[in-house]
Protein backbone atom coordinates (compact mmCIF):
# COMPACT_ATOMS: atom_id res chain seq x y z
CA UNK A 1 -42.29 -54.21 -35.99
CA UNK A 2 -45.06 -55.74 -34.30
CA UNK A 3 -46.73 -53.33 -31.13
CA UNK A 4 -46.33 -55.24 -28.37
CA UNK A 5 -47.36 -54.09 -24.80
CA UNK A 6 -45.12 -54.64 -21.98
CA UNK A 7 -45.73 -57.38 -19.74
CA UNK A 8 -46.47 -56.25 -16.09
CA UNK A 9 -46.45 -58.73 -13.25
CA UNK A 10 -48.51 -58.40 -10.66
CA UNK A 11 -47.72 -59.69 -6.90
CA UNK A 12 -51.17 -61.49 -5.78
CA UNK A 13 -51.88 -60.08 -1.64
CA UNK A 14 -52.63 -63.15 0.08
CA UNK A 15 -52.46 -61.53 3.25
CA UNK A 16 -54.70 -59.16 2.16
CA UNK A 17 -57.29 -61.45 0.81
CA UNK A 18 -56.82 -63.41 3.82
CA UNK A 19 -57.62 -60.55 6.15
CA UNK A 20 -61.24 -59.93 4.77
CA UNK A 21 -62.15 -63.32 4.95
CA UNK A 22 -61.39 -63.42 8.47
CA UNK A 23 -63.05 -59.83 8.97
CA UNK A 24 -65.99 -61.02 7.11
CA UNK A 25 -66.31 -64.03 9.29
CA UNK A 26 -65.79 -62.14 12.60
CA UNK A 27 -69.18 -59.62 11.35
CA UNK A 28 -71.43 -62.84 10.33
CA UNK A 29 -70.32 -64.19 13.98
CA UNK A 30 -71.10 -60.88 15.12
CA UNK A 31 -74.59 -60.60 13.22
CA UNK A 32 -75.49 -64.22 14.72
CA UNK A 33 -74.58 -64.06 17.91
CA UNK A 34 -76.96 -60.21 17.68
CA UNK A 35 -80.00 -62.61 16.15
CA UNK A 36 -79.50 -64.94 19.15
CA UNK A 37 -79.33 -62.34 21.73
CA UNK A 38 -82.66 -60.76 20.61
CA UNK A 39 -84.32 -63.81 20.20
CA UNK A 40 -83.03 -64.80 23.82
CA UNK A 41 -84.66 -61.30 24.76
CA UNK A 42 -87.93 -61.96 23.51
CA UNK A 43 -88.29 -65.51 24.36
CA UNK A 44 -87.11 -64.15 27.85
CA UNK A 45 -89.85 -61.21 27.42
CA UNK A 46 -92.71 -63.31 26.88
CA UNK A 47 -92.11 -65.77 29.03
CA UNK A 48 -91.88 -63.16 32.01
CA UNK A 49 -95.16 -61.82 30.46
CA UNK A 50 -96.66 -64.96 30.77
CA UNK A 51 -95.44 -65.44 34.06
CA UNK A 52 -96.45 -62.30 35.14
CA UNK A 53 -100.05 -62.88 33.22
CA UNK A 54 -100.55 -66.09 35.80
CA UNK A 55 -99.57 -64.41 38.83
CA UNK A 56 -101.79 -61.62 38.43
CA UNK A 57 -105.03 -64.44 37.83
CA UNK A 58 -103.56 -66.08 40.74
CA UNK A 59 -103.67 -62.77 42.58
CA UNK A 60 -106.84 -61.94 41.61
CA UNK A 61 -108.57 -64.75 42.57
CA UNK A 62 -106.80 -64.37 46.20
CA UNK A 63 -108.50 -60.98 45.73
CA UNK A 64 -111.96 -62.15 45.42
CA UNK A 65 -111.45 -65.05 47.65
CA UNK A 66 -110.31 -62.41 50.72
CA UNK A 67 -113.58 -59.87 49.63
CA UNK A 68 -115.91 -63.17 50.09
CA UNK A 69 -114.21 -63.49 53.52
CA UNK A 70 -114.66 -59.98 54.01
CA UNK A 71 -118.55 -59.70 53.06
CA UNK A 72 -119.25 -62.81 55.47
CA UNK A 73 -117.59 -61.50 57.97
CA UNK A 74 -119.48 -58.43 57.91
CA UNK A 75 -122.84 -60.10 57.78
CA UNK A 76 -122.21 -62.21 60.37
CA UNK A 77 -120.53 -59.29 62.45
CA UNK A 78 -124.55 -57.17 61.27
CA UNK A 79 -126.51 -60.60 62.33
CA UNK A 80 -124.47 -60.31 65.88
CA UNK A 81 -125.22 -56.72 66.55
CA UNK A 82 -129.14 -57.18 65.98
CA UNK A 83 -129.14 -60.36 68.30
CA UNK A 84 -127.43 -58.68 70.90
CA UNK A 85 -130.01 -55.50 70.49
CA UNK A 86 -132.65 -57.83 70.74
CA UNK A 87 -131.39 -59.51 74.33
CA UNK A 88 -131.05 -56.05 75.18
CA UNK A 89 -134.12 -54.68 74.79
CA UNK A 90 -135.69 -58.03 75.44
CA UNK A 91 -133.59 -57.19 78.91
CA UNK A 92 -134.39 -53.44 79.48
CA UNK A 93 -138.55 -55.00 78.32
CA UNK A 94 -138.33 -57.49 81.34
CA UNK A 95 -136.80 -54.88 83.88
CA UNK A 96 -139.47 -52.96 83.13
CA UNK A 97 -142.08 -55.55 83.85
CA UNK A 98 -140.27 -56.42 86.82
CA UNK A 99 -140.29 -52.76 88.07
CA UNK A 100 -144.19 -52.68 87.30
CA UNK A 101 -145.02 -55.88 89.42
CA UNK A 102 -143.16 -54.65 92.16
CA UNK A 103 -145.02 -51.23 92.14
CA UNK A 104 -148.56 -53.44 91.61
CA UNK A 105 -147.35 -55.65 94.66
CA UNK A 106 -146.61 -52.67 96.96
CA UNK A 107 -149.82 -50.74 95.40
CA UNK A 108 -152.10 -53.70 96.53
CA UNK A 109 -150.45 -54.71 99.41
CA UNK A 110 -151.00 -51.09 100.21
CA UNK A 111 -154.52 -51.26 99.90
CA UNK A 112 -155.25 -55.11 101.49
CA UNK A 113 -152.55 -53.97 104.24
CA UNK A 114 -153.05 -56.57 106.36
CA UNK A 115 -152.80 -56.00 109.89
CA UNK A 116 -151.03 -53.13 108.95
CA UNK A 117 -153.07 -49.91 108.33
CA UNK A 118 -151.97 -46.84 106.16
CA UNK A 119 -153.05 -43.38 105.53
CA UNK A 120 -153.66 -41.53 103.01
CA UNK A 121 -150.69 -41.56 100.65
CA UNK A 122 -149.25 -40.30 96.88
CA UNK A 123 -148.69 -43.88 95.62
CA UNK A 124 -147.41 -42.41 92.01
CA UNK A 125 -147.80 -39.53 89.49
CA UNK A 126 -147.14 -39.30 85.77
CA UNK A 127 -146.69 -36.25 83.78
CA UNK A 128 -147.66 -36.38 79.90
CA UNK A 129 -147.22 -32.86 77.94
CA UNK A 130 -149.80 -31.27 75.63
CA UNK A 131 -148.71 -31.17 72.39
CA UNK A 132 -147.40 -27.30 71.44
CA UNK A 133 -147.97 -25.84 74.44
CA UNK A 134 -146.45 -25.39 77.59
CA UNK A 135 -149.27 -27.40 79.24
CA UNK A 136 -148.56 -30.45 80.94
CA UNK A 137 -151.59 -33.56 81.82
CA UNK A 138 -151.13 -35.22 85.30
CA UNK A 139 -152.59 -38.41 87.15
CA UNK A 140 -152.07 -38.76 90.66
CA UNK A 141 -152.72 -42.47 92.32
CA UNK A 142 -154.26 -42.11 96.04
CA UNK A 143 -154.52 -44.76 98.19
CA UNK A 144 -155.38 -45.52 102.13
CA UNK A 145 -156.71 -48.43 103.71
CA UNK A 146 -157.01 -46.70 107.93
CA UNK A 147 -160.43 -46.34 106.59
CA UNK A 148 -162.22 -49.76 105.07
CA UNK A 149 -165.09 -49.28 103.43
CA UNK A 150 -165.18 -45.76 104.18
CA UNK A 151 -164.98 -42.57 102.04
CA UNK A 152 -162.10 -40.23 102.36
CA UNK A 153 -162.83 -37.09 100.65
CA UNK A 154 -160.43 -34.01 100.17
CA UNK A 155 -158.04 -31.85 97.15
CA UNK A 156 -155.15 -32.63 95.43
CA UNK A 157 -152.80 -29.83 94.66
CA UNK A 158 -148.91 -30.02 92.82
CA UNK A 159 -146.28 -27.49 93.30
CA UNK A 160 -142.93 -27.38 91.47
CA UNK A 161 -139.01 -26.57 91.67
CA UNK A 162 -136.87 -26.18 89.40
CA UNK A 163 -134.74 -23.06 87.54
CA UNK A 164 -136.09 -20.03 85.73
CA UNK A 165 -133.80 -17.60 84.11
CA UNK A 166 -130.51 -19.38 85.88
CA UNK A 167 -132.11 -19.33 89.14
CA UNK A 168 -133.82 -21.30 91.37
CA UNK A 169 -137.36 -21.00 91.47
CA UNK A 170 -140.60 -22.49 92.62
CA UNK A 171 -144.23 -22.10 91.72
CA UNK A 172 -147.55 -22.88 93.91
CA UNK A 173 -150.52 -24.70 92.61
CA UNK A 174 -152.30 -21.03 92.09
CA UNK A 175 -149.83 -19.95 89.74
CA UNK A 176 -149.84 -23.32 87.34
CA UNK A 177 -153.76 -23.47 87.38
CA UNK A 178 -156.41 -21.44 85.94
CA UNK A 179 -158.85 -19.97 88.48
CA UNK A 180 -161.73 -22.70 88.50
CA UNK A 181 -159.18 -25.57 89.51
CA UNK A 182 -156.98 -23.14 91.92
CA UNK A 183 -159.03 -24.85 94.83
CA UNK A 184 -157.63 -28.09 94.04
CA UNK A 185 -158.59 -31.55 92.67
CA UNK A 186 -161.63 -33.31 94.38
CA UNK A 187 -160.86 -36.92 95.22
CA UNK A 188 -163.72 -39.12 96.94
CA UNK A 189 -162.95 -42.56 97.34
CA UNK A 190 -162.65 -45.79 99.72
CA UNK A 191 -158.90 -47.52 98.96
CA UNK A 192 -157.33 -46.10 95.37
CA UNK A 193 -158.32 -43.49 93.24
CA UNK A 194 -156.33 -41.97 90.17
CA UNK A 195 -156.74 -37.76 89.92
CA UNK A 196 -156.18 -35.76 86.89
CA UNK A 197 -155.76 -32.89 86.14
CA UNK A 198 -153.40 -29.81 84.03
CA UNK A 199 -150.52 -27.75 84.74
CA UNK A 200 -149.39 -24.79 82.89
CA UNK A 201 -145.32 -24.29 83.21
CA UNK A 202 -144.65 -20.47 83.65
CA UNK A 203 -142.09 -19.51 80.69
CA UNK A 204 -138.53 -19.87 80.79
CA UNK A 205 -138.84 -22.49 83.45
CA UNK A 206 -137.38 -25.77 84.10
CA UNK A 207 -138.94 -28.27 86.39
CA UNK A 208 -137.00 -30.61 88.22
CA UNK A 209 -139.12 -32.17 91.26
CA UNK A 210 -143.15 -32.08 91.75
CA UNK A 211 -144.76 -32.04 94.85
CA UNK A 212 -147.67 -33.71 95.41
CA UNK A 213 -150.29 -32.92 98.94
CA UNK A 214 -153.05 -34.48 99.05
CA UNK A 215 -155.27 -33.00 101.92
CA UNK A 216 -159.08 -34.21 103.30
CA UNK A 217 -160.77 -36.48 106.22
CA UNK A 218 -158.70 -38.91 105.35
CA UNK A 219 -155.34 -36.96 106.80
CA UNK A 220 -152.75 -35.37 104.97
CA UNK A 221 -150.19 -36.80 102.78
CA UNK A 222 -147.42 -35.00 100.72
CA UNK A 223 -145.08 -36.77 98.43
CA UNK A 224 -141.67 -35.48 96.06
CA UNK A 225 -141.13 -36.90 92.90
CA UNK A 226 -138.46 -35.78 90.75
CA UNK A 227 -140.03 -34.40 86.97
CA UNK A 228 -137.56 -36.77 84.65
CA UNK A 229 -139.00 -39.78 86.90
CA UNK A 230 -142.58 -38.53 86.59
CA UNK A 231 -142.70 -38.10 82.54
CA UNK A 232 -140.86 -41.44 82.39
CA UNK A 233 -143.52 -43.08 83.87
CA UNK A 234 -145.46 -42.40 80.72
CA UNK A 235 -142.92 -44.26 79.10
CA UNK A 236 -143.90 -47.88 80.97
CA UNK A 237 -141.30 -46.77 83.81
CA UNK A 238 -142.93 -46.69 87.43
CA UNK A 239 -142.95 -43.70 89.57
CA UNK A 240 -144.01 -44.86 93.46
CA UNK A 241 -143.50 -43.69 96.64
């Protein structure tokens, strides 16, 4: 007898089959719709970075633009400052020629006078230090014109006041001299005549106001003049009666 196998009959799953297909489609859906988001990403990424790579030329160049502003600003703010400086001291140069005609008009109408006669007087002093020492130069301008054409003849002495050791203090011509000049300065002369002489400031003092007599045939005549105004006067300033 023949073998013969036994025949088996299968039932096909079309359900089954049809179940895959459709889970097979949903993960290629799945896997393109992933591609498109990431290439949606990156488009999205480099376009910001381009974006963002214009702004930041744009913002640059704003950047420069505002430090060009800046720098001429400045400069013209630095040229402003020295021409005001300059009408300043041109100013403060013309005050000071100013100040020195009016003390050359009242000097020589002191010494034409007019109809009007003077005395002897202390028309100005200036005070110039010696360098490292306590030593101070001084010129004294003397004038009259009671006399015409006549000599007046006399001594010129200074005193000071001021503060030494937190107190007030003044000094005599005899202690700021050395004995040969103790008598005084000789003047001889007929309408202006400019004295000099030195003045040794005892230590630890502070001058603040000179006082200068001149005394001879010509009368006596004493005058105050405060020590800032008298060294300023070496400066171009005018010290005067």
């Amino acid at each position: 007898m023949p073998n013969s196998r036994p025949l088996v009959i299968r039932r096909y799953d079309l359900v089954r089959r049809r179940r895959i297909q459709i889970a097979l489609a949903l993960v290629w859906l799945a896997s393109l719709v992933l591609v498109g988001g990431l290439a949606a990403i990156l488009g999205g990424g480099e376009a910001a970075v381009g974006a963002e790579g214009e702004g930041g030329v744009a913002l640059r160049a704003d950047n420069e633009t505002l430090k060009r502003q800046v720098a001429t600003l400045e400069r013209s703010e630095q040229v402003a400052r020295a021409a005001l400086a300059e009408v300043q001291q041109n100013l403060r140069e013309r005050d000071e020629e100013l100040e020195a005609l009016r003390a050359d008009l009242a000097f020589y109408s002191r010494l034409v006078g007019g109809s009007q006669r003077e005395g002897l007087a202390v028309h100005a002093l200036k005070l110039t230090p010696v360098k490292d020492s306590r030593a101070w130069n001084f010129t004294a301008t003397l004038t009259q014109n009671f006399r015409r054409g006549q000599d007046v003849k006399g001594r010129l002495t200074l005193s000071l006041e001021g503060v030494s050791n937190g107190q007030l203090a003044s000094f005599g011509w005899d202690e700021l001299v050395q004995a040969p000049a103790r008598s005084g300065i000789e003047y001889a002369f007929k309408y202006f005549q400019r004295v000099s002489g030195t003045i040794m400031l005892p230590p630890g003092f502070a001058p603040n106001r000179v006082i200068a007599r001149a005394e001879g045939d010509g009368g006596r005549a004493e005058q105050e003049f405060s020590w800032e105004d008298a060294v300023k006067y070496e400066e171009g300033g005018d010290v005067s009666k």
